[in-house]
C-alpha atoms as a PDB file:
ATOM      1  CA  UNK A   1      12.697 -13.152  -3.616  1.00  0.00           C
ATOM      2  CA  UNK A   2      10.073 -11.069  -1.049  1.00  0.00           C
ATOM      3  CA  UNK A   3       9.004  -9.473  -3.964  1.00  0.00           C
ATOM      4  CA  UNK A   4       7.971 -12.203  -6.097  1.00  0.00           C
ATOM      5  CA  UNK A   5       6.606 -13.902  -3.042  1.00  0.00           C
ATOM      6  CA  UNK A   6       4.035 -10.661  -2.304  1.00  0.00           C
ATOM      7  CA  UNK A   7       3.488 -10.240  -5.791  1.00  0.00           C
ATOM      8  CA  UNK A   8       2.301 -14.282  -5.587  1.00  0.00           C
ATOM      9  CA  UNK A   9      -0.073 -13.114  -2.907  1.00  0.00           C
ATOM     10  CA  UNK A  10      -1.081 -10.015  -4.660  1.00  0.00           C
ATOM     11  CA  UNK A  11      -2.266 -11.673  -7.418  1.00  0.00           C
ATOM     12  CA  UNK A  12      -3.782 -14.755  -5.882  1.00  0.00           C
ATOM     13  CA  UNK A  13      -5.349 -13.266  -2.886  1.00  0.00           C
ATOM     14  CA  UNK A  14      -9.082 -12.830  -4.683  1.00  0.00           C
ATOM     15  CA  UNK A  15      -8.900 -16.503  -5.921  1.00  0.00           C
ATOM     16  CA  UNK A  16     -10.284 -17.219  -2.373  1.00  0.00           C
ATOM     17  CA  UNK A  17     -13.650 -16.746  -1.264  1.00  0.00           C
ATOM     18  CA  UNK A  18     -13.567 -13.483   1.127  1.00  0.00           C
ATOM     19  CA  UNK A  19     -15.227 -15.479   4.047  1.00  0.00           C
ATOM     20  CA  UNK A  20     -12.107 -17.693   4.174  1.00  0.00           C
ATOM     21  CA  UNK A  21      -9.734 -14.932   6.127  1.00  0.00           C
ATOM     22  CA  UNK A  22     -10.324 -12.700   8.951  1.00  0.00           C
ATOM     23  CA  UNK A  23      -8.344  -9.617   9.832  1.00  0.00           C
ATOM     24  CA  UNK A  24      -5.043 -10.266  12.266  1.00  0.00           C
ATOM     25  CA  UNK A  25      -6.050  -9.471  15.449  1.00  0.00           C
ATOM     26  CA  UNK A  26      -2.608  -7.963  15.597  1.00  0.00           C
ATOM     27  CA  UNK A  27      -3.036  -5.341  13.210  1.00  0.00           C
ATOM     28  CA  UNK A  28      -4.364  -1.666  14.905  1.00  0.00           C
ATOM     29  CA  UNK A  29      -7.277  -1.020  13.407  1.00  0.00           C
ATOM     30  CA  UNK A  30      -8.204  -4.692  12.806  1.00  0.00           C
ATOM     31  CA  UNK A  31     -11.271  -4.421  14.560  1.00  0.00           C
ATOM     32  CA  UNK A  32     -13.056  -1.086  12.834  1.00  0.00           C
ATOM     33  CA  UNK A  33     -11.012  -1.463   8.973  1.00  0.00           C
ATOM     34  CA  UNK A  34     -10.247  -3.727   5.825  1.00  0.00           C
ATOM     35  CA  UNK A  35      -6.920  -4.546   4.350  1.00  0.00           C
ATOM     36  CA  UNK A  36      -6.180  -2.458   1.305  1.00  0.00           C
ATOM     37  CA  UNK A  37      -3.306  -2.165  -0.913  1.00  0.00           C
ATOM     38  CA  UNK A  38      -2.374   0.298  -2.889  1.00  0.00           C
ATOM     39  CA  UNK A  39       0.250  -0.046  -6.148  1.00  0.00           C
ATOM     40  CA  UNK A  40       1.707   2.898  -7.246  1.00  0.00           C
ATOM     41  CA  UNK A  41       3.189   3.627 -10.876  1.00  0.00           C
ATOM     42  CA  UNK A  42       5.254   6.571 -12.251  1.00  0.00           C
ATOM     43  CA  UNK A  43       2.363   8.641 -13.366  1.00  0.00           C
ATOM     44  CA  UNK A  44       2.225  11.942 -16.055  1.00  0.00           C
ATOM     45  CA  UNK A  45       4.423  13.922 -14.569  1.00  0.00           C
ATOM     46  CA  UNK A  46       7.200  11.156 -13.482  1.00  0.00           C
ATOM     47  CA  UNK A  47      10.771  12.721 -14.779  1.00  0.00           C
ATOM     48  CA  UNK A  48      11.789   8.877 -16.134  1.00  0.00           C
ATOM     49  CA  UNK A  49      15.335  10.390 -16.745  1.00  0.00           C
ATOM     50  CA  UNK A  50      15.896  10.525 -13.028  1.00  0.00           C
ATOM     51  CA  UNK A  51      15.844   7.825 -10.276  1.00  0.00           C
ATOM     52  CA  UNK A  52      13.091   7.650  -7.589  1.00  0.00           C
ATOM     53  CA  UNK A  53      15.344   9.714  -5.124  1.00  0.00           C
ATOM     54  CA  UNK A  54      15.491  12.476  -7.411  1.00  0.00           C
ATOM     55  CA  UNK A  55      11.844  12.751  -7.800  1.00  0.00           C
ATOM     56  CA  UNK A  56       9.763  15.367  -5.686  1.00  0.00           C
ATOM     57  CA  UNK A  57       8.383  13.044  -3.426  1.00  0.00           C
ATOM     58  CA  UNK A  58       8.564  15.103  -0.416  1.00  0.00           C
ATOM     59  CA  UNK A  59       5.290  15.726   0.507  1.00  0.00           C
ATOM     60  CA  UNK A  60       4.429  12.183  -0.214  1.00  0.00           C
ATOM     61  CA  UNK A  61       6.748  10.752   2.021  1.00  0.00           C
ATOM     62  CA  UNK A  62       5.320  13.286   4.991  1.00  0.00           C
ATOM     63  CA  UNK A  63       2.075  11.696   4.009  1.00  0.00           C
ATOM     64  CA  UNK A  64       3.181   8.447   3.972  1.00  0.00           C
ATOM     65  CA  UNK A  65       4.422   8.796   7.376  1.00  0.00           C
ATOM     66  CA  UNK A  66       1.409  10.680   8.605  1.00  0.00           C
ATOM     67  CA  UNK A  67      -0.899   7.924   7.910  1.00  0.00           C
ATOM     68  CA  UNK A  68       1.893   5.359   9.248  1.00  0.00           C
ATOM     69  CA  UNK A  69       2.031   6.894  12.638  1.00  0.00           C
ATOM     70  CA  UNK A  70      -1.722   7.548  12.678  1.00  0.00           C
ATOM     71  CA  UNK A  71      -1.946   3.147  12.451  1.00  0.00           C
ATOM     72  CA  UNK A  72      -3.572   3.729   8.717  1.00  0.00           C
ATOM     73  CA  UNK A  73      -0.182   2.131   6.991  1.00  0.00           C
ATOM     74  CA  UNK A  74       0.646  -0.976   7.904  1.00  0.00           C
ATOM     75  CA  UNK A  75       3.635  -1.031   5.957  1.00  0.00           C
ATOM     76  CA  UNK A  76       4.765   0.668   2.846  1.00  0.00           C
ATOM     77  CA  UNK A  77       7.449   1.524   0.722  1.00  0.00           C
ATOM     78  CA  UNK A  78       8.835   1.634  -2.883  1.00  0.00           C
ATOM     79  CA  UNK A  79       8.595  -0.799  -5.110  1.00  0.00           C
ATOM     80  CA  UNK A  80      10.361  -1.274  -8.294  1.00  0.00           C
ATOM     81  CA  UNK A  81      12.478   1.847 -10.324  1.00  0.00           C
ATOM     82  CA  UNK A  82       9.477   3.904 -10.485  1.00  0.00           C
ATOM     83  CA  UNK A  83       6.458   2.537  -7.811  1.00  0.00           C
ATOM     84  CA  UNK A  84       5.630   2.080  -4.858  1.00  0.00           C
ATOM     85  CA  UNK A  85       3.191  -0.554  -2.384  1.00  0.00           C
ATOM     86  CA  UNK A  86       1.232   0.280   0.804  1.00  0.00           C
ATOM     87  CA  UNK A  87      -0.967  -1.935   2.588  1.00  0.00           C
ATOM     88  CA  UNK A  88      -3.093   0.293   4.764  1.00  0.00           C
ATOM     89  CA  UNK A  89      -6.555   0.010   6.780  1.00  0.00           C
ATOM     90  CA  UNK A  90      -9.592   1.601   5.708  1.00  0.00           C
ATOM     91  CA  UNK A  91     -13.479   1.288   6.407  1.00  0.00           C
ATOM     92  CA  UNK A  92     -14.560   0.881   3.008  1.00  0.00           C
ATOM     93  CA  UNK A  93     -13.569   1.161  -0.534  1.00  0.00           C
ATOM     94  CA  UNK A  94     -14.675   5.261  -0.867  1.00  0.00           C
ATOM     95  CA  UNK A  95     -11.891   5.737   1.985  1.00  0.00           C
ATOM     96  CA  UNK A  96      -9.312   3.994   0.759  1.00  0.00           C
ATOM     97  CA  UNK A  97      -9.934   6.091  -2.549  1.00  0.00           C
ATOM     98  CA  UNK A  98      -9.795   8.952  -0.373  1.00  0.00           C
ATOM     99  CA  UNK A  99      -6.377   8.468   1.268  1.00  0.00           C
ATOM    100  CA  UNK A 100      -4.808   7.119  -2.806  1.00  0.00           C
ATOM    101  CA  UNK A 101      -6.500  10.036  -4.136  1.00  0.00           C
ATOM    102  CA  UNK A 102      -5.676  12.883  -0.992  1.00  0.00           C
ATOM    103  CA  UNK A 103      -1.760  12.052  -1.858  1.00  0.00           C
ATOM    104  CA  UNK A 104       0.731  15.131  -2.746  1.00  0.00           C
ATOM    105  CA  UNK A 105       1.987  12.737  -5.463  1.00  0.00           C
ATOM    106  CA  UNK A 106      -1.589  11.194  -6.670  1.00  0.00           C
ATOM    107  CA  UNK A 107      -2.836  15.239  -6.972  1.00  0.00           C
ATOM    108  CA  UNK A 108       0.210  16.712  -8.947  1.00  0.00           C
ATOM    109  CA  UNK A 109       0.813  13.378 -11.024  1.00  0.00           C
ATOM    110  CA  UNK A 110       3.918  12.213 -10.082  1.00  0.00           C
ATOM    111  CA  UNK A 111       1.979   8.987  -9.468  1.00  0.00           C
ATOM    112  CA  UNK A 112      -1.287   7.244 -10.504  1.00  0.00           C
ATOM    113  CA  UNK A 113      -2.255   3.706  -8.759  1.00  0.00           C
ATOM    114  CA  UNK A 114      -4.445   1.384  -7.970  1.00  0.00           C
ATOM    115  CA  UNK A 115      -6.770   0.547  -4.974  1.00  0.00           C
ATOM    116  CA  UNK A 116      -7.664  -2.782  -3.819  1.00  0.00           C
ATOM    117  CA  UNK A 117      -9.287  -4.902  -1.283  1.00  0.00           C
ATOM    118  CA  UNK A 118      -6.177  -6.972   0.120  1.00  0.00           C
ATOM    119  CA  UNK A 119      -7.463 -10.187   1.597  1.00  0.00           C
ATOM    120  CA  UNK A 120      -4.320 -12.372   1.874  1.00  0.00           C
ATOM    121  CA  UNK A 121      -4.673 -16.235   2.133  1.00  0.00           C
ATOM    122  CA  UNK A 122      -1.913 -16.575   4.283  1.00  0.00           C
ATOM    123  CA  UNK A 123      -1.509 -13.510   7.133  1.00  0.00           C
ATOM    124  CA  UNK A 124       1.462 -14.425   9.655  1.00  0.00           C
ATOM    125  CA  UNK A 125       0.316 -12.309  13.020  1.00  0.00           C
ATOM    126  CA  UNK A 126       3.902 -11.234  13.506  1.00  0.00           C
ATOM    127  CA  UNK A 127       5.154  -7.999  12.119  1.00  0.00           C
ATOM    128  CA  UNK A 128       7.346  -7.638   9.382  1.00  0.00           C
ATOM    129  CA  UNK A 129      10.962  -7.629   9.736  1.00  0.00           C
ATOM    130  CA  UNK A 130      13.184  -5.754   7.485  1.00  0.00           C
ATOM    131  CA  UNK A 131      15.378  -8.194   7.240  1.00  0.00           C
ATOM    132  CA  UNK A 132      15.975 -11.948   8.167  1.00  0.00           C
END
């Protein structure tokens, strides 16, 4: 159900005018960075005879985690068989590029993805829980 929920918010976000949300105060680098999100998708070299575990994903998880304990990541993980979602912070759309593009998995293919602006209508300042 959390899935179909952020997908809801994923899509609609950019119905509403940018001016209409400001950054959680909450979040670390609220203050100097913009919301992105990235969506990840089994790219070229994805083995689609094997489940996500069995995929080299290694060096994208120590990047991953890099970036989370640097306060980049705000939260991220996969989603779906073959995909993953991170919401991150970034100054501008060239550095969010920068961090999609700078990833183990982006450079040898095991992923492609998108980058986009994430500017959610509805933000709740506490952080998420894993579970409820």
């Amino acid at each position: 159900m959390r899935n179909y929920l952020l997908i809801i918010g994923l899509l609609c976000g950019p119905l509403f005018h940018p001016s209409a949300f400001a950054e959680s105060s909450t979040s670390p680098n609220a203050n100097a960075a913009m919301l992105y999100a990235i969506v990840y998708e089994a790219g070229p070299t994805w083995q689609h005879d094997k489940p996500m575990e069995k995929q080299n994903i290694r060096e994208h998880a120590v990047y991953m985690k890099k970036l989370f304990d640097s306060g980049i990541i705000h939260v991220a993980g996969p989603f779906g068989p073959k995909g993953g979602l991170v919401l991150f912070y970034a100054a501008n759309q060239s550095e969010a590029d920068a961090i999609m593009a700078n990833d183990p998995a982006v450079k040898t293919g095991l992923f492609t993805g998108a980058v986009n602006r994430y500017q959610p209508p509805f933000l709740n300042p506490s952080p998420i829980a894993k579970e409820r």
